[in-house]
Every structure is written in C-alpha cells, then in structure tokens.
N, C-alpha and C. Protein backbone atom coordinates (compact mmCIF):
# COMPACT_ATOMS: atom_id res chain seq x y z
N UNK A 1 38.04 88.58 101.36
CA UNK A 1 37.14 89.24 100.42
C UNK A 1 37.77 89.31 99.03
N UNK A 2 39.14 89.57 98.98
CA UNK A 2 39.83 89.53 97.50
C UNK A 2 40.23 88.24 96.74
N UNK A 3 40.03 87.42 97.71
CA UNK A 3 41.08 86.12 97.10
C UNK A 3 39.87 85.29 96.49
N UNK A 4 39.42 85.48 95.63
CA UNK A 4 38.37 85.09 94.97
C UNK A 4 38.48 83.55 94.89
N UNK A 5 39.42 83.28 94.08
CA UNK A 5 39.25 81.89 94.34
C UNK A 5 39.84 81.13 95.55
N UNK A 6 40.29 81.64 96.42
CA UNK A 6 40.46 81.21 97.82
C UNK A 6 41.38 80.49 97.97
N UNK A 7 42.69 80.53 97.20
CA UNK A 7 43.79 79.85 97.13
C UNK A 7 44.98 80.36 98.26
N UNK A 8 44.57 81.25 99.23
CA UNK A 8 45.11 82.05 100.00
C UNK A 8 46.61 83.04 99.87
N UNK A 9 45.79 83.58 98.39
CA UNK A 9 46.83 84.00 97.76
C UNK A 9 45.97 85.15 96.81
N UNK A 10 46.42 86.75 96.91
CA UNK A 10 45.74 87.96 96.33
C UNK A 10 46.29 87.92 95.12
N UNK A 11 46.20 87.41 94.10
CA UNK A 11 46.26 87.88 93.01
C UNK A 11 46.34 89.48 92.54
N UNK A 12 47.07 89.63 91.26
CA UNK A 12 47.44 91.27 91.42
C UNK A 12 45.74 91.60 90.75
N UNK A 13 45.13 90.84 89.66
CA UNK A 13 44.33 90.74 89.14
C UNK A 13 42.89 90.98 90.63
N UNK A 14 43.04 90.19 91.38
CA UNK A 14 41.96 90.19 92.52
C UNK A 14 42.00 91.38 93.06
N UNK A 15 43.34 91.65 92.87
CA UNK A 15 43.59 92.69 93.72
C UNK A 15 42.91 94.48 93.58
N UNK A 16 43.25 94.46 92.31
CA UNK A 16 42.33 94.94 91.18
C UNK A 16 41.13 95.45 91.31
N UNK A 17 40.55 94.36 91.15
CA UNK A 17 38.80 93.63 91.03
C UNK A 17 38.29 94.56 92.80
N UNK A 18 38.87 94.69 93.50
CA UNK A 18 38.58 94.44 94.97
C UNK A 18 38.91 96.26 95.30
N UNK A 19 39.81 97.05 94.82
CA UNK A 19 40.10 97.79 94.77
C UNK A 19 39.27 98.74 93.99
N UNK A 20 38.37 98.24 93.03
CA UNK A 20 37.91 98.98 92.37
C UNK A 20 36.26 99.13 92.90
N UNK A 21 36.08 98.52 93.88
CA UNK A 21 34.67 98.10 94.63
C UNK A 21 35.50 99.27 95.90
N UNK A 22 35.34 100.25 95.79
CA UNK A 22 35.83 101.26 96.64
C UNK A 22 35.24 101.72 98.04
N UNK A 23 33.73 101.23 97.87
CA UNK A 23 32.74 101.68 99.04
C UNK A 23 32.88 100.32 100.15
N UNK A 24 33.25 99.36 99.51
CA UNK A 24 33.46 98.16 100.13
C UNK A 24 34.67 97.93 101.50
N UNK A 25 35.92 98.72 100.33
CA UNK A 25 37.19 98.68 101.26
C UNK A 25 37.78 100.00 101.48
N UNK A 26 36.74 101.06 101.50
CA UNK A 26 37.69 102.48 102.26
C UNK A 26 36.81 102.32 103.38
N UNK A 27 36.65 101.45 104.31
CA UNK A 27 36.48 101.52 105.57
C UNK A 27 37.32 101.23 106.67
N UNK A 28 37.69 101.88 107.77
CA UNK A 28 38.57 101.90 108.84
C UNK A 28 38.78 100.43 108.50
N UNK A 29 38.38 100.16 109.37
CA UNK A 29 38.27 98.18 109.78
C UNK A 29 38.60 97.35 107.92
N UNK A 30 38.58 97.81 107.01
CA UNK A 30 39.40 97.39 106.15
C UNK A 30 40.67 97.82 105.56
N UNK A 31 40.51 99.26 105.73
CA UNK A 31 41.82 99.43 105.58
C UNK A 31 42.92 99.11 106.35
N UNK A 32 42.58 99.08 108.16
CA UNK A 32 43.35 98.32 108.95
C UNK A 32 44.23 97.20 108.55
N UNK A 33 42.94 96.17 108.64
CA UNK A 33 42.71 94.77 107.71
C UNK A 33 44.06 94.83 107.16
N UNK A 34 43.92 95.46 106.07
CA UNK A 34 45.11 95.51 104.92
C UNK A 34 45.99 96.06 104.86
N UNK A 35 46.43 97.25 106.04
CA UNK A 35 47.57 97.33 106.35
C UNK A 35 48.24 96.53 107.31
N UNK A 36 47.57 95.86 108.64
CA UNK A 36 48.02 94.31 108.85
C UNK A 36 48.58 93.33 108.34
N UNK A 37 48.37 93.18 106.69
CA UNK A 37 48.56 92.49 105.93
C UNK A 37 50.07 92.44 105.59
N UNK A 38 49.89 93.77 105.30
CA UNK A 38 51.28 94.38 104.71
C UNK A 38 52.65 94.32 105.87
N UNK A 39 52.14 94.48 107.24
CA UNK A 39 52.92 94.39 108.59
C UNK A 39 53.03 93.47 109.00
N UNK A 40 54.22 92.64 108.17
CA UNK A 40 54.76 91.43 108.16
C UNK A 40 54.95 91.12 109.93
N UNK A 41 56.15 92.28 110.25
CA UNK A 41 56.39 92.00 111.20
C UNK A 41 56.10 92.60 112.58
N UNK A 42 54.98 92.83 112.68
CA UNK A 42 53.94 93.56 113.68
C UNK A 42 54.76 94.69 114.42
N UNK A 43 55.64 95.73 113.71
CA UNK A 43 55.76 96.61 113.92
C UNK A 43 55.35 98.55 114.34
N UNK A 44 53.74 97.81 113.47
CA UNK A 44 52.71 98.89 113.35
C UNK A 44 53.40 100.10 112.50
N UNK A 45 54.45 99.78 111.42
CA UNK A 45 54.62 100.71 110.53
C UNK A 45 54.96 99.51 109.23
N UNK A 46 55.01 99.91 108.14
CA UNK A 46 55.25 99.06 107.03
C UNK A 46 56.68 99.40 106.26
N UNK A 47 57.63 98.57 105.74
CA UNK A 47 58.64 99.10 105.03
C UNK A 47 58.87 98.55 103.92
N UNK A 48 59.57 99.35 102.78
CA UNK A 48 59.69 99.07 101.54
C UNK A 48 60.16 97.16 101.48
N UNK A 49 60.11 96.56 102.18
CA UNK A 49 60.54 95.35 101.72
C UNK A 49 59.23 94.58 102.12
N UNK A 50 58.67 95.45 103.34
CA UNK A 50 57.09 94.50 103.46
C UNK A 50 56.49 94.96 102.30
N UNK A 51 55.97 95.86 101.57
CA UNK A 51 55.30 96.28 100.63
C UNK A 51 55.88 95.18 99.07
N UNK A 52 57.10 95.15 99.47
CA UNK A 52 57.78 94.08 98.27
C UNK A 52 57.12 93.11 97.96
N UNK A 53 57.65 92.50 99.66
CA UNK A 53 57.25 91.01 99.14
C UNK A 53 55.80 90.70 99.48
N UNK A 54 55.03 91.62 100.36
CA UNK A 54 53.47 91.42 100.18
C UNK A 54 53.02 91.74 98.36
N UNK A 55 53.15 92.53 97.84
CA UNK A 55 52.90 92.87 96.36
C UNK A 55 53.71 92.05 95.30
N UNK A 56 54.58 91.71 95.32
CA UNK A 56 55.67 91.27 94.47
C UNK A 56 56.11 90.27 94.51
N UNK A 57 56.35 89.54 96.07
CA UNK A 57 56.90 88.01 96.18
C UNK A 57 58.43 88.08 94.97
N UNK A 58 58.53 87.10 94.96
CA UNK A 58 59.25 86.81 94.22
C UNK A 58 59.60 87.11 92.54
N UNK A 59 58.40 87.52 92.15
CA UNK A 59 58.38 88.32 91.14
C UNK A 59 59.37 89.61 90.99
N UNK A 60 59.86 89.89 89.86
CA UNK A 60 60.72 91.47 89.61
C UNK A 60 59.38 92.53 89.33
N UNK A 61 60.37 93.73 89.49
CA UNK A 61 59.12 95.12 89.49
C UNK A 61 60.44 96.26 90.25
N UNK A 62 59.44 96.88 89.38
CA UNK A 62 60.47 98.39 88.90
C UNK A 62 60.68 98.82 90.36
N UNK A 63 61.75 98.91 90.90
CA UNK A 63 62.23 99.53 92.56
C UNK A 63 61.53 101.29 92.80
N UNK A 64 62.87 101.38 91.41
CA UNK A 64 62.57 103.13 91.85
C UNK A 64 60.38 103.54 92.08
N UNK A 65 60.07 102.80 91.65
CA UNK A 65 58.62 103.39 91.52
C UNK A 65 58.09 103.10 92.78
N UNK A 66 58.26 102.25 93.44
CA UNK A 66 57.75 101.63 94.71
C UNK A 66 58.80 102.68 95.30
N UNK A 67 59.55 102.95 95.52
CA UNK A 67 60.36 104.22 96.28
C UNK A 67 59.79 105.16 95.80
N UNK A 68 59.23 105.96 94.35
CA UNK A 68 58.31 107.18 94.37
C UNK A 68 57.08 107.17 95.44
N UNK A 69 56.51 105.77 94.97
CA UNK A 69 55.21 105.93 95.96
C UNK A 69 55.46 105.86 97.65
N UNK A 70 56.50 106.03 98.36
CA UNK A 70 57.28 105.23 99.77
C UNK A 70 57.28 106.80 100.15
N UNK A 71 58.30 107.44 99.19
CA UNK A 71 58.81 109.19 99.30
C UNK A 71 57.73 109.82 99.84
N UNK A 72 56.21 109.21 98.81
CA UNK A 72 54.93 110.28 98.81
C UNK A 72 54.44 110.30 99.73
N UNK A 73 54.20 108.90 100.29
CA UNK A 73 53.46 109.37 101.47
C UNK A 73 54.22 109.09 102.66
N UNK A 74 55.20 108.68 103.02
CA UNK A 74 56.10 108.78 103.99
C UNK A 74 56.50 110.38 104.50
N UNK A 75 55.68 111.13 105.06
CA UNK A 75 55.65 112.22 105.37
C UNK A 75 56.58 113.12 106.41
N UNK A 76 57.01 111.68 107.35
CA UNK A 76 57.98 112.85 108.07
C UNK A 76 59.44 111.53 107.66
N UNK A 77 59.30 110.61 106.60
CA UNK A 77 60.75 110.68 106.42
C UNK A 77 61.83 109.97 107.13
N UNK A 78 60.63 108.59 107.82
CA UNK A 78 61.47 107.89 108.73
C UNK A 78 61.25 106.27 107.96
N UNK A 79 61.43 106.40 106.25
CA UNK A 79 61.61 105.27 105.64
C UNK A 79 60.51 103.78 105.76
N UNK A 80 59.41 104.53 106.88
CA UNK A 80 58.14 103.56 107.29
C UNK A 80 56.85 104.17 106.77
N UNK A 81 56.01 103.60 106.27
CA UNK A 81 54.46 103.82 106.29
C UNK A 81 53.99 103.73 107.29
N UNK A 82 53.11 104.63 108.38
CA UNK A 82 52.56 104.50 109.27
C UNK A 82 51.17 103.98 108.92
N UNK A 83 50.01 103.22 109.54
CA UNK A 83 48.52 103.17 109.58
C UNK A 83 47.86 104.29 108.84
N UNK A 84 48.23 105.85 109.58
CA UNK A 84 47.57 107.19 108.84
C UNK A 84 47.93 107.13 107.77
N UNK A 85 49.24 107.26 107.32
CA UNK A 85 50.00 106.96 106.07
C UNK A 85 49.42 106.18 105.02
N UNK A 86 49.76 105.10 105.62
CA UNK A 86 48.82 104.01 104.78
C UNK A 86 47.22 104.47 103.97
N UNK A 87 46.70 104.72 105.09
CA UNK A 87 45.07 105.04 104.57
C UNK A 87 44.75 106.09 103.95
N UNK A 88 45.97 107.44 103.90
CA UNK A 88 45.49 108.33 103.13
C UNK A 88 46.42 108.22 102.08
N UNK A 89 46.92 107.12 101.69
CA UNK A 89 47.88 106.55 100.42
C UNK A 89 46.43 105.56 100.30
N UNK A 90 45.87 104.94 100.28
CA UNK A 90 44.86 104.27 99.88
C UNK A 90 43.32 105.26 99.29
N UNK A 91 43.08 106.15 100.31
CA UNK A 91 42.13 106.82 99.76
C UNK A 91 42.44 107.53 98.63
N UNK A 92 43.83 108.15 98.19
CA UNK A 92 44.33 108.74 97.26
C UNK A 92 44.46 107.96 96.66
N UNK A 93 44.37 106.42 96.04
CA UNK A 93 44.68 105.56 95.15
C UNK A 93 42.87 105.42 95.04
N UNK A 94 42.50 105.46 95.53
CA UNK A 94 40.76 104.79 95.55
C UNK A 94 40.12 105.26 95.35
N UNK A 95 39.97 106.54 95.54
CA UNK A 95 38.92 107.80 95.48
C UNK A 95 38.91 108.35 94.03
C-alpha cells in the first residue's frame, strides 16, 4: 500500500504519504502488517537495530533519538518493542 511506485522499497517520503491516511493504517491487521515488517527476525518483539535498518538502511540518523522513542514506549524495559508496544507507539504517532 506505501510503496507507491512499487520498487519494493518504502520510501521515507511514501512513508509519510501513507501515514498520514490514518483511517487506512490504524487497523489491527495493518498495524500487525507493519510491525512484521519491522521483525526482521521473527522474534515477535522488535529491536533498536530492526527499527534501524528497516527505517534507515544504510543511511546515518541521529541514534540518541531513536533511543528516546525505544525508552518511550518500551514499557517494562526489556530493550524490545512488543506488538502492544508497537501499536500504541503508532496510534500515538497517528492520532
């Protein structure tokens, strides 16, 4: 749904665009979706290096800030985003 031009690749720009269509993707089954995405390694939690290189690749970008946002909703503090985690870090970005 984001990769507009279908190069199989989210642009931060698509990313954007797709994010801002809010009624579209605060649904279970998409937010899933996209935390799947992020769970490189089918762990069913996400960690600051999946969030990296799903968002960032190879590109540079400010650490400490991606560790503010990790702190926030990482709630009990075991250095992972859980699914719940995830989605009420998304609705709080979306809403």
């Amino acid at each position: 749904m984001a990769d507009e031009n279908d190069d199989g690749v989210i642009s931060y720009s698509e990313w954007l665009m797709t994010a801002m269509n809010r009624q579209k993707i605060l649904t279970h089954e998409k937010l899933e979706a996209a935390f799947q995405g992020f769970d490189i390694d089918k762990s069913n939690s996400v960690s600051f290096d999946e969030i990296k290189n799903f968002l960032f690749g190879a590109k540079g970008f400010e650490e400490n800030y991606l560790n503010q946002i990790i702190d926030r909703v990482d709630t009990n503090k075991d250095g992972e985003i859980s699914l719940d985690q995830f989605k009420a870090l998304m609705f709080e970005l979306l809403s």
